[in-house]
N, C-alpha and C. Protein backbone atom coordinates (compact mmCIF):
# COMPACT_ATOMS: atom_id res chain seq x y z
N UNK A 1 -75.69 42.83 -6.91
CA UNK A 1 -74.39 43.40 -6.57
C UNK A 1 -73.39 43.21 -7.70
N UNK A 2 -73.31 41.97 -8.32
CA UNK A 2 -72.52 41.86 -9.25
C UNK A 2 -72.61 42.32 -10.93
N UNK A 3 -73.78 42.64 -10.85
CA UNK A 3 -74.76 43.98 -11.68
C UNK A 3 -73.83 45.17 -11.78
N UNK A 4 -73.98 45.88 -10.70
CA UNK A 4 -73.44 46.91 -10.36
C UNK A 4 -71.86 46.78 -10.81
N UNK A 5 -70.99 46.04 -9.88
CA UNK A 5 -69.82 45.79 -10.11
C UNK A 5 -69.25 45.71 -11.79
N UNK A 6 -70.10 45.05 -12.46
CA UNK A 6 -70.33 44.50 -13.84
C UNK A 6 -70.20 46.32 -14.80
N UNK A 7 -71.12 47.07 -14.42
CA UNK A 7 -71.46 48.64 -15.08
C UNK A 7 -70.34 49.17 -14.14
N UNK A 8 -70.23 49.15 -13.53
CA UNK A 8 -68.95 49.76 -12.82
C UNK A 8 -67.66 49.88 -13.55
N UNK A 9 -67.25 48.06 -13.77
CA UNK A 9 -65.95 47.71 -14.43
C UNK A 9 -66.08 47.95 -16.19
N UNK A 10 -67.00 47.98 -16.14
CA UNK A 10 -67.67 48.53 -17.98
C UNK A 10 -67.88 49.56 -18.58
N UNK A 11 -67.73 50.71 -17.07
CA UNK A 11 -67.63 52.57 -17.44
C UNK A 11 -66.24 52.70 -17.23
N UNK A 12 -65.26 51.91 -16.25
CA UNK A 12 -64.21 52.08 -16.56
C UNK A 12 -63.39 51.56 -17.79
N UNK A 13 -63.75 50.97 -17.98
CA UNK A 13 -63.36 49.89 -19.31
C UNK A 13 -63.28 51.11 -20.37
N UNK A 14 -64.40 51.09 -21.03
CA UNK A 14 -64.96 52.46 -21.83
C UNK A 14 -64.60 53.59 -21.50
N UNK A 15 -64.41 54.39 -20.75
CA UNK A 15 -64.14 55.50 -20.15
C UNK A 15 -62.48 55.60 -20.16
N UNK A 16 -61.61 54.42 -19.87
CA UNK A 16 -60.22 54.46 -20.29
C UNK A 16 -60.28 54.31 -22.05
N UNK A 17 -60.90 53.51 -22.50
CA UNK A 17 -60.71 53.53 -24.35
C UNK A 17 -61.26 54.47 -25.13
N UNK A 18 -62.08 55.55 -24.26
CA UNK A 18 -62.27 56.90 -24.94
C UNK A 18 -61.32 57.61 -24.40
N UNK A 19 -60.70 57.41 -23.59
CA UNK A 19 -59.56 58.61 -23.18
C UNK A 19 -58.10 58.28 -24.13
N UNK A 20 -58.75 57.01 -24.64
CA UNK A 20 -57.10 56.77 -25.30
C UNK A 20 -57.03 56.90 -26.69
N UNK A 21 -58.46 56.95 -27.49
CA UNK A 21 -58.85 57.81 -28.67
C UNK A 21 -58.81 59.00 -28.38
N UNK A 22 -59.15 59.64 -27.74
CA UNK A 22 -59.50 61.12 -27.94
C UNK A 22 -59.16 61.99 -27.81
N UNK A 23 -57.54 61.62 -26.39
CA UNK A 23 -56.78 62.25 -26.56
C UNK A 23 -55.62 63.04 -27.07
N UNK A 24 -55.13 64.13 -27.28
CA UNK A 24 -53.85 64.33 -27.74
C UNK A 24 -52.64 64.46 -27.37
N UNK A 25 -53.07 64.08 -26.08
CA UNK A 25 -51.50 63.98 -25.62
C UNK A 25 -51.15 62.54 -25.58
N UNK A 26 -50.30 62.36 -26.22
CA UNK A 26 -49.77 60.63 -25.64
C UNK A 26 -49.40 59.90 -24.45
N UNK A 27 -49.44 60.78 -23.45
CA UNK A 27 -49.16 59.89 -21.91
C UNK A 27 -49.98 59.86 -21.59
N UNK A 28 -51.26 60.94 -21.80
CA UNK A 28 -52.62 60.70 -21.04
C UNK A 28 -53.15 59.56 -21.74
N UNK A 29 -52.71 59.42 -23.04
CA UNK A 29 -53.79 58.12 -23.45
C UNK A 29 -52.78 56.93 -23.09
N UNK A 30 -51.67 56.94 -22.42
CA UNK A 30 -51.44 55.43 -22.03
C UNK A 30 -51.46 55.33 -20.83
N UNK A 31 -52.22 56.42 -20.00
CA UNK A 31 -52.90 56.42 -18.52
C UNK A 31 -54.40 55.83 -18.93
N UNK A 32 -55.06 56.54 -20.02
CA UNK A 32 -56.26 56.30 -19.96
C UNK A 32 -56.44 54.53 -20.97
N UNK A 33 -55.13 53.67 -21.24
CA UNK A 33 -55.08 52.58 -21.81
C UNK A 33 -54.79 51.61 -20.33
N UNK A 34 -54.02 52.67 -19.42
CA UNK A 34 -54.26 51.54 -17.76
C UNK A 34 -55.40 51.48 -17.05
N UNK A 35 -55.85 52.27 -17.16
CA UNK A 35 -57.39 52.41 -16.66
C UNK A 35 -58.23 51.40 -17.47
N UNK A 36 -58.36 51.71 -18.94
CA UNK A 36 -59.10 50.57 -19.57
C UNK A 36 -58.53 49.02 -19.28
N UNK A 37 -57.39 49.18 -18.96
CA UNK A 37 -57.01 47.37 -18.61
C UNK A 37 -57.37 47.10 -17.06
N UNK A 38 -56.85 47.68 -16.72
CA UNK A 38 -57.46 47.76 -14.84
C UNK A 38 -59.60 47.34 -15.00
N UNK A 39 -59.62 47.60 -16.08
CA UNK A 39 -61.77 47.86 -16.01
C UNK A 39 -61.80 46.45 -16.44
N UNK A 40 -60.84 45.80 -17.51
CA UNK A 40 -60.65 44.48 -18.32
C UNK A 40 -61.03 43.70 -17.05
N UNK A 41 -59.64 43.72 -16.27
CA UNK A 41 -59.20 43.03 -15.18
C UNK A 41 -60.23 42.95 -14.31
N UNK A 42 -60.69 44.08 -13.48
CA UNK A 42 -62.70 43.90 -13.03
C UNK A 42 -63.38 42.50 -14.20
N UNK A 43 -63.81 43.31 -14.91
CA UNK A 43 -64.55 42.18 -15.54
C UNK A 43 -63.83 40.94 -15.56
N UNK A 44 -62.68 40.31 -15.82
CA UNK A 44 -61.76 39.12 -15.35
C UNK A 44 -62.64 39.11 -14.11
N UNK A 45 -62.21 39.27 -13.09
CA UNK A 45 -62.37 39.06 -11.70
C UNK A 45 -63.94 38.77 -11.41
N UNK A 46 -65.31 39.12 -12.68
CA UNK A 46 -66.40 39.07 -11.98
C UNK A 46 -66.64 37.41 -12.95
N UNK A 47 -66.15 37.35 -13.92
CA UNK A 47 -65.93 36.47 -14.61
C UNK A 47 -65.06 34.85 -13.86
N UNK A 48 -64.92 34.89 -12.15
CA UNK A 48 -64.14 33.79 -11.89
C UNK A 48 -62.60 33.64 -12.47
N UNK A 49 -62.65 34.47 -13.17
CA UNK A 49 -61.29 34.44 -14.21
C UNK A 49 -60.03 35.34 -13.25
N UNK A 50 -59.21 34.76 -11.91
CA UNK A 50 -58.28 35.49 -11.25
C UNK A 50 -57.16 35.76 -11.74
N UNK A 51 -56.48 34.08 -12.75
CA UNK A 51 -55.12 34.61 -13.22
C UNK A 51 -55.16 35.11 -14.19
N UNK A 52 -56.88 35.40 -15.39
CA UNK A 52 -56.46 36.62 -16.11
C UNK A 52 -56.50 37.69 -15.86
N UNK A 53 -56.86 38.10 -14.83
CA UNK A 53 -57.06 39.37 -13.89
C UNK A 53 -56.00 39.61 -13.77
N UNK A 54 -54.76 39.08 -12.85
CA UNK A 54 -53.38 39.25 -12.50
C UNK A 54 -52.43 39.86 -13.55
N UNK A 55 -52.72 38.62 -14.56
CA UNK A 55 -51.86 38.82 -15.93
C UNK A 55 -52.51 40.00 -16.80
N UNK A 56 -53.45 40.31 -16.72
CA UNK A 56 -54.32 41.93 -17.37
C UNK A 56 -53.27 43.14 -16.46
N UNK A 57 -53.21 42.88 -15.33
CA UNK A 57 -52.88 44.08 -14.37
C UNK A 57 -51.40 44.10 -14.49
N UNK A 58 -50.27 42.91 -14.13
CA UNK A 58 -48.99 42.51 -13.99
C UNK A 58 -48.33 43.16 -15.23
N UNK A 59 -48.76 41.84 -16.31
CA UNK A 59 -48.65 42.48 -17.99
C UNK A 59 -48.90 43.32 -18.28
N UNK A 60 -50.07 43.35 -19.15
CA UNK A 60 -50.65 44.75 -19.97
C UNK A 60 -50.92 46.08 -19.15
N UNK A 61 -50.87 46.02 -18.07
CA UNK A 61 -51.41 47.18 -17.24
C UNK A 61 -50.32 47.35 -16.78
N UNK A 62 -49.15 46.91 -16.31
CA UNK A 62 -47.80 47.13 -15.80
C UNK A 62 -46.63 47.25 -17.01
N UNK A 63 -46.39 46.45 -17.54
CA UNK A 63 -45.27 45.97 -18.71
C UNK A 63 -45.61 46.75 -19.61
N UNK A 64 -46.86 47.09 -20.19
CA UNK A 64 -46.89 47.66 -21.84
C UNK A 64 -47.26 48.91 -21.44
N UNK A 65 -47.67 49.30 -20.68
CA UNK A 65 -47.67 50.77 -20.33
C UNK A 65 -46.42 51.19 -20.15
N UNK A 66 -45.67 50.85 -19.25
CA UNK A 66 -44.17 51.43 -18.85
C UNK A 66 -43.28 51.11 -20.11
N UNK A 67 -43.57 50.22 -20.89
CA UNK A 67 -42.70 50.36 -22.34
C UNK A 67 -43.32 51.22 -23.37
N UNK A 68 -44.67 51.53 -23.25
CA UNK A 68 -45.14 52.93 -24.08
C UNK A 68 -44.73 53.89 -23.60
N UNK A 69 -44.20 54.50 -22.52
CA UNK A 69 -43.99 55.13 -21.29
C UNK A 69 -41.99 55.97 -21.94
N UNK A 70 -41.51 54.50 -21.82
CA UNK A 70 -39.84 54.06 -22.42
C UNK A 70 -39.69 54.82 -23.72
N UNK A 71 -40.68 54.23 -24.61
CA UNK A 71 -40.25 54.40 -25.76
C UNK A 71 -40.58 56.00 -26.12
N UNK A 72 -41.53 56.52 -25.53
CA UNK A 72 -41.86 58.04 -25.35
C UNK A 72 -40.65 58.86 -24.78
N UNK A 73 -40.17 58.41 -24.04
CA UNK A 73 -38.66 58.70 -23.52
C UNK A 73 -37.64 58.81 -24.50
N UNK A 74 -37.53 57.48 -25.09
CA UNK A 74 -36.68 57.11 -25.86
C UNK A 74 -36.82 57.97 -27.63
N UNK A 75 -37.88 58.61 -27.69
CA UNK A 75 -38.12 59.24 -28.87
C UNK A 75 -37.77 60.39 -29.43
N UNK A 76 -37.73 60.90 -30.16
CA UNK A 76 -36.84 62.49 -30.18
C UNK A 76 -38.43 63.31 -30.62
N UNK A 77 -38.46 64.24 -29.76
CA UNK A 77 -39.53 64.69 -29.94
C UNK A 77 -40.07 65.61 -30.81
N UNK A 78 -38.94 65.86 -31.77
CA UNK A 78 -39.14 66.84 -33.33
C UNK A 78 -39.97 65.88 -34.19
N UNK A 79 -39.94 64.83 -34.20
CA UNK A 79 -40.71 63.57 -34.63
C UNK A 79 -42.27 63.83 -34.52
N UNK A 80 -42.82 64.26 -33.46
CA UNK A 80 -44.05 64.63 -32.88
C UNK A 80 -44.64 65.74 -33.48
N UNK A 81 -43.37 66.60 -33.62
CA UNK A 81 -43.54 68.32 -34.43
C UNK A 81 -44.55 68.44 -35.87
N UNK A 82 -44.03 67.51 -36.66
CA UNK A 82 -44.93 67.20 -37.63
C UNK A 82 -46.02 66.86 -38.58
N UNK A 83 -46.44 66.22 -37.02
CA UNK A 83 -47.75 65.34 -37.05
C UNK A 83 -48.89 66.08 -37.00
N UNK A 84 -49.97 65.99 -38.22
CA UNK A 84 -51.17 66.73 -37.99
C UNK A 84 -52.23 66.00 -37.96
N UNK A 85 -53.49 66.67 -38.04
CA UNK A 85 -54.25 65.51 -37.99
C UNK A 85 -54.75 64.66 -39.45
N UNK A 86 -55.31 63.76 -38.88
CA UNK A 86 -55.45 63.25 -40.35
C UNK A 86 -57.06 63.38 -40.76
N UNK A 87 -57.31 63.73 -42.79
CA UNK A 87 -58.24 64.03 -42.43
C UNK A 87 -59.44 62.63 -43.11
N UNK A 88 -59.29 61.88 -42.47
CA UNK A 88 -60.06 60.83 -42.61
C UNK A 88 -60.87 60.39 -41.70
N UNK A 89 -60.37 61.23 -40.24
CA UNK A 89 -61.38 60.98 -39.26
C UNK A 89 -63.04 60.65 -39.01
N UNK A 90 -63.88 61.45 -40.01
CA UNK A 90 -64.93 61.27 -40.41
C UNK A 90 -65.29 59.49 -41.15
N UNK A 91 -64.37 59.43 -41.61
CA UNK A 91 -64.57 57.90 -41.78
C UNK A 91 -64.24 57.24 -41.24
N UNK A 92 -63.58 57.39 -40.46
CA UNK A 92 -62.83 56.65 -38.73
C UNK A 92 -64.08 56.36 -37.81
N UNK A 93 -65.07 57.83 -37.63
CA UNK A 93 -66.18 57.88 -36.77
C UNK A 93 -67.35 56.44 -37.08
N UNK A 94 -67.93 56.74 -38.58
CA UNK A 94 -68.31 56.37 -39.25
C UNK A 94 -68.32 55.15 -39.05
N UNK A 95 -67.26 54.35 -39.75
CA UNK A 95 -66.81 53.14 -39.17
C UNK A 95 -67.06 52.12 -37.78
N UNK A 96 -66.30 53.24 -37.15
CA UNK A 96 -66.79 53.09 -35.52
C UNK A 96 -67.99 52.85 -35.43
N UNK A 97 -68.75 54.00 -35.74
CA UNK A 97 -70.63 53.79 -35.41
C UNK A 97 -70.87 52.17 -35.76
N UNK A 98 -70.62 52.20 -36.87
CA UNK A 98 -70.91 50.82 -37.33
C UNK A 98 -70.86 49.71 -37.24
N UNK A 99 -69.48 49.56 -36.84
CA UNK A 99 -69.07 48.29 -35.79
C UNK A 99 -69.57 47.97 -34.53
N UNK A 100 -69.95 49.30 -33.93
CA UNK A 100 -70.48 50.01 -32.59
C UNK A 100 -72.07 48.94 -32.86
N UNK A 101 -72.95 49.63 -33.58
CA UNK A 101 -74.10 49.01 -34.03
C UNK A 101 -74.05 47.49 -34.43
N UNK A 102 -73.15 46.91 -35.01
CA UNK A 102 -73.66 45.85 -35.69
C UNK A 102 -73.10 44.90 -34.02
N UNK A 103 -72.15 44.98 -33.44
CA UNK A 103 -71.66 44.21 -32.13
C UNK A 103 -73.29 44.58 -30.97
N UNK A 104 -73.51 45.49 -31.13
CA UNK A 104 -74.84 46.14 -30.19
C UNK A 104 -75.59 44.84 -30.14
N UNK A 105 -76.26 44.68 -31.78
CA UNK A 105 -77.59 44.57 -32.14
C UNK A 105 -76.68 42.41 -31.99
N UNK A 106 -75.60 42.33 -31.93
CA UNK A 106 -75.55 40.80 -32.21
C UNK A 106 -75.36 40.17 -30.21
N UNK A 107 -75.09 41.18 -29.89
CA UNK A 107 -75.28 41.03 -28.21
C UNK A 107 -76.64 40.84 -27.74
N UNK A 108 -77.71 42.52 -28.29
CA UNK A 108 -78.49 42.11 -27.66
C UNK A 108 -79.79 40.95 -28.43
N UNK A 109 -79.57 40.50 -29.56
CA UNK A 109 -80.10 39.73 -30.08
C UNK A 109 -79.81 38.22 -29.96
N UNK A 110 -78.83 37.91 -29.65
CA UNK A 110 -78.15 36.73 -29.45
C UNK A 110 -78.89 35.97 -27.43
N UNK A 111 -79.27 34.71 -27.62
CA UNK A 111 -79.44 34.08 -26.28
C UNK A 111 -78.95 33.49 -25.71
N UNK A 112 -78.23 33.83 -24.36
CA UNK A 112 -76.63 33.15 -23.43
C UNK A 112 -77.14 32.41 -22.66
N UNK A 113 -76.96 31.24 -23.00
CA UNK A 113 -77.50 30.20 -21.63
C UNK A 113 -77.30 30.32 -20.36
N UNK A 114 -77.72 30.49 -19.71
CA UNK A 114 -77.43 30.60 -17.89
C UNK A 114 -77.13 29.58 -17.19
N UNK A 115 -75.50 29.75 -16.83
CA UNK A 115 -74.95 28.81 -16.24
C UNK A 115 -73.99 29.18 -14.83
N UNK A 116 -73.55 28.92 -14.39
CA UNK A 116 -72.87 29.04 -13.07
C UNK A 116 -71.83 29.34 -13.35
N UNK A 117 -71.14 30.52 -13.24
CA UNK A 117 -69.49 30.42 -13.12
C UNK A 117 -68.68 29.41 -12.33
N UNK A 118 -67.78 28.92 -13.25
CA UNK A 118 -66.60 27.79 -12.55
C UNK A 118 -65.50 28.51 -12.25
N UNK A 119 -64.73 28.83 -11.46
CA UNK A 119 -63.59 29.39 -11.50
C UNK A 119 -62.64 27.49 -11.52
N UNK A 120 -61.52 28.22 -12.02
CA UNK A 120 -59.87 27.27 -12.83
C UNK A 120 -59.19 27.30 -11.61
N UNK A 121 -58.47 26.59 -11.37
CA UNK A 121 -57.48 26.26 -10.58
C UNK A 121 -55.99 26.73 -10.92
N UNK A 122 -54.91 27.55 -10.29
CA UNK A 122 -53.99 28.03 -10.68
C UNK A 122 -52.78 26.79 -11.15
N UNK A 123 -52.89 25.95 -10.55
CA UNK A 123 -52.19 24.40 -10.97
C UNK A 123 -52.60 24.06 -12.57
N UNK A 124 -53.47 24.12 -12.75
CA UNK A 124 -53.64 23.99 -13.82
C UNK A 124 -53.90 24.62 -15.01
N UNK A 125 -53.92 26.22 -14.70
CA UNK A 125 -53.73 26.88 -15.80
C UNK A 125 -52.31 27.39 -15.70
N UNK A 126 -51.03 26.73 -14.92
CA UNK A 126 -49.92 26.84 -14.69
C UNK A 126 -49.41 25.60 -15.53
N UNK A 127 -49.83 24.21 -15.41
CA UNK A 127 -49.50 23.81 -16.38
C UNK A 127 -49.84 23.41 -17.52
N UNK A 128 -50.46 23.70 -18.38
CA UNK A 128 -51.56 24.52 -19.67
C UNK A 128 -50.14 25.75 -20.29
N UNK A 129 -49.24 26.32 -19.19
CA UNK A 129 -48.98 27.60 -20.09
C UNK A 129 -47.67 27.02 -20.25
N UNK A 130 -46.55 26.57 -19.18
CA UNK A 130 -45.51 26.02 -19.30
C UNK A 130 -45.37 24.90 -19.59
N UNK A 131 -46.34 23.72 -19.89
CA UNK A 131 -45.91 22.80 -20.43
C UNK A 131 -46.42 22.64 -21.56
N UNK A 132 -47.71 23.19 -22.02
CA UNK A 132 -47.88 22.60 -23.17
C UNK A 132 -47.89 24.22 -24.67
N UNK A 133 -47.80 25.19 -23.22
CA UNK A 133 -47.48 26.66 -23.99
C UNK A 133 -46.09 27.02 -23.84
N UNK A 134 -45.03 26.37 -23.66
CA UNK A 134 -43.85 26.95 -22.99
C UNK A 134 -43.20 27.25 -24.38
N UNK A 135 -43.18 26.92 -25.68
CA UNK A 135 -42.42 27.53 -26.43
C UNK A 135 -42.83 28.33 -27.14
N UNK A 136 -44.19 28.42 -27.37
CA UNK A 136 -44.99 29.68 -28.05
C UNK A 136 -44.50 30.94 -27.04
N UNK A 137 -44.40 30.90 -25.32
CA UNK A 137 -44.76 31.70 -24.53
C UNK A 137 -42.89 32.33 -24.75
N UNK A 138 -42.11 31.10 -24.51
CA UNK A 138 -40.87 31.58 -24.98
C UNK A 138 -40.43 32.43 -26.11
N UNK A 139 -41.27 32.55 -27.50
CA UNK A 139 -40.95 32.89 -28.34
C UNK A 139 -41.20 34.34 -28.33
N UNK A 140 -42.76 34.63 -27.86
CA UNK A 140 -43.05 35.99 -27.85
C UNK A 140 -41.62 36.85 -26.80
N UNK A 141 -41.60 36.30 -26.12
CA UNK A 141 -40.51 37.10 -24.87
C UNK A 141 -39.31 37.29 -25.63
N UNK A 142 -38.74 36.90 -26.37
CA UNK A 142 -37.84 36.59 -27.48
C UNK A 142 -38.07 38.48 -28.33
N UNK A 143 -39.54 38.01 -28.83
CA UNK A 143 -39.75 38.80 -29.98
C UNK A 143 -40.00 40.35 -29.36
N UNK A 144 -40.77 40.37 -27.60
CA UNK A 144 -40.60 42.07 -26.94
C UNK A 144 -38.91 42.17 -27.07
N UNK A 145 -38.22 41.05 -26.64
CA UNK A 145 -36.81 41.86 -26.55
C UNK A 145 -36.35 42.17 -27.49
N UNK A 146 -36.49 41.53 -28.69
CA UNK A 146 -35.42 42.10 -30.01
C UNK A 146 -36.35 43.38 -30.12
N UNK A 147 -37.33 43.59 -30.06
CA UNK A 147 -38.63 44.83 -30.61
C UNK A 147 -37.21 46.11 -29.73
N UNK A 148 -37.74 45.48 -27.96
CA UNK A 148 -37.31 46.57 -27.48
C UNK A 148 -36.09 46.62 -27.69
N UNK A 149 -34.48 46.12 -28.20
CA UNK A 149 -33.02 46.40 -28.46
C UNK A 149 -33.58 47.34 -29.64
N UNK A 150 -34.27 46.93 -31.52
CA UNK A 150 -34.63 47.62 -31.82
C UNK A 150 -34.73 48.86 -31.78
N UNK A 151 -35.99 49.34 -30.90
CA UNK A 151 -36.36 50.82 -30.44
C UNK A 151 -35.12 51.04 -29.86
N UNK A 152 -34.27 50.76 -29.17
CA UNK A 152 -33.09 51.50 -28.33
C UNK A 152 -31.76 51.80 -29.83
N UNK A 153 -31.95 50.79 -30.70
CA UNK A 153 -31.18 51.43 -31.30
C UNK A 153 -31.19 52.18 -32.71
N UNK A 154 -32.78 52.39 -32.71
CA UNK A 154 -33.27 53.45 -33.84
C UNK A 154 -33.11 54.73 -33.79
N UNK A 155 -33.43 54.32 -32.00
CA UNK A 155 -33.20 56.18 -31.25
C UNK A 155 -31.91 56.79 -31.04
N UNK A 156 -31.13 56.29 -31.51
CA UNK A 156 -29.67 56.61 -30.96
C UNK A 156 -29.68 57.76 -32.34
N UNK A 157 -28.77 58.89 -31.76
CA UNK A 157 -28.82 59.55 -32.19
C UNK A 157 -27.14 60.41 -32.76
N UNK A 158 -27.09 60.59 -33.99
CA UNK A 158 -26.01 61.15 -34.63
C UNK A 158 -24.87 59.91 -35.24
N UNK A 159 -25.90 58.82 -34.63
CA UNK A 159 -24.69 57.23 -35.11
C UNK A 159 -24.09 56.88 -34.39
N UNK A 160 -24.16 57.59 -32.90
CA UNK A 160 -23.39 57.15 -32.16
C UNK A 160 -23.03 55.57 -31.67
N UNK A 161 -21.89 55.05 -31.83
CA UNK A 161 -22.12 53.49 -31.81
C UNK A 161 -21.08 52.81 -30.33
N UNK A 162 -21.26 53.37 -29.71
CA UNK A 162 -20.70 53.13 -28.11
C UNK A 162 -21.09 51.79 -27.64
């Protein structure tokens, strides 16, 4: 069963990170970047792993989508007008294959000891983040907000300074 669940959360996984290459529209690929975190979050969850599951879905699947979401809003869309494709793609593919292959062949060549999943206790990966992560964790929150004042005031438009 957890087989299944496992290829399940692993076609969604994949299936959102090809929709977010391949597309050309930019909202579909930060639908098809929630989907790939939502497939993350599965695998979290088969993994014993609940509060990275939460924080996959809460965070990255809630927070950075709706600020890719913002800043798409926030953009002037003559900006977009310009953009063609680039032609290096072929070595983009390329690349890909390759990385694709060499991660393949070190998975299925490599031998994982078989052991029991432990699931963590929320007490203690609660205090792990605020006490002994609390100023690293402070700093990043620091660094989305100046990012996002930033973006709000790149986009302003004609100089307006209100």
């Amino acid at each position: 069963m957890s087989l299944a669940l496992f290829y399940v959360a692993g076609v969604i996984t994949l299936g959102g990170a090809l929709a977010v290459v391949m597309t050309r529209n930019i909202v579909y690929a930060a639908f098809g970047l929630l989907a790939s975190l939502i497939g993350v979050a599965g695998l979290f969850l088969l993994a014993f792993a609940e509060f990275l599951a939460l924080v996959q879905i809460l965070i990255y699947g809630g927070a950075i989508v709706v600020v890719i979401l913002f800043t798409l809003m926030l953009t002037r869309i003559e900006d977009f007008e310009r953009l063609t494709d680039n032609a290096q793609w072929p070595a983009a593919i390329a690349a890909a294959a390759a990385l694709f292959g060499l991660l393949a062949a070190a998975v299925l060549l490599t031998d994982t000891p078989a052991a029991e999943p432990q699931a963590v206790d929320f007490e203690t990966v609660g205090k792990t983040l605020f006490v002994d992560w609390a100023v690293p964790f402070e700093i990043a929150s620091l660094v989305l907000l100046v990012a996002l004042i930033g973006a709000v005031v790149m986009v302003r438009s004609n100089g307006d300074r209100r």
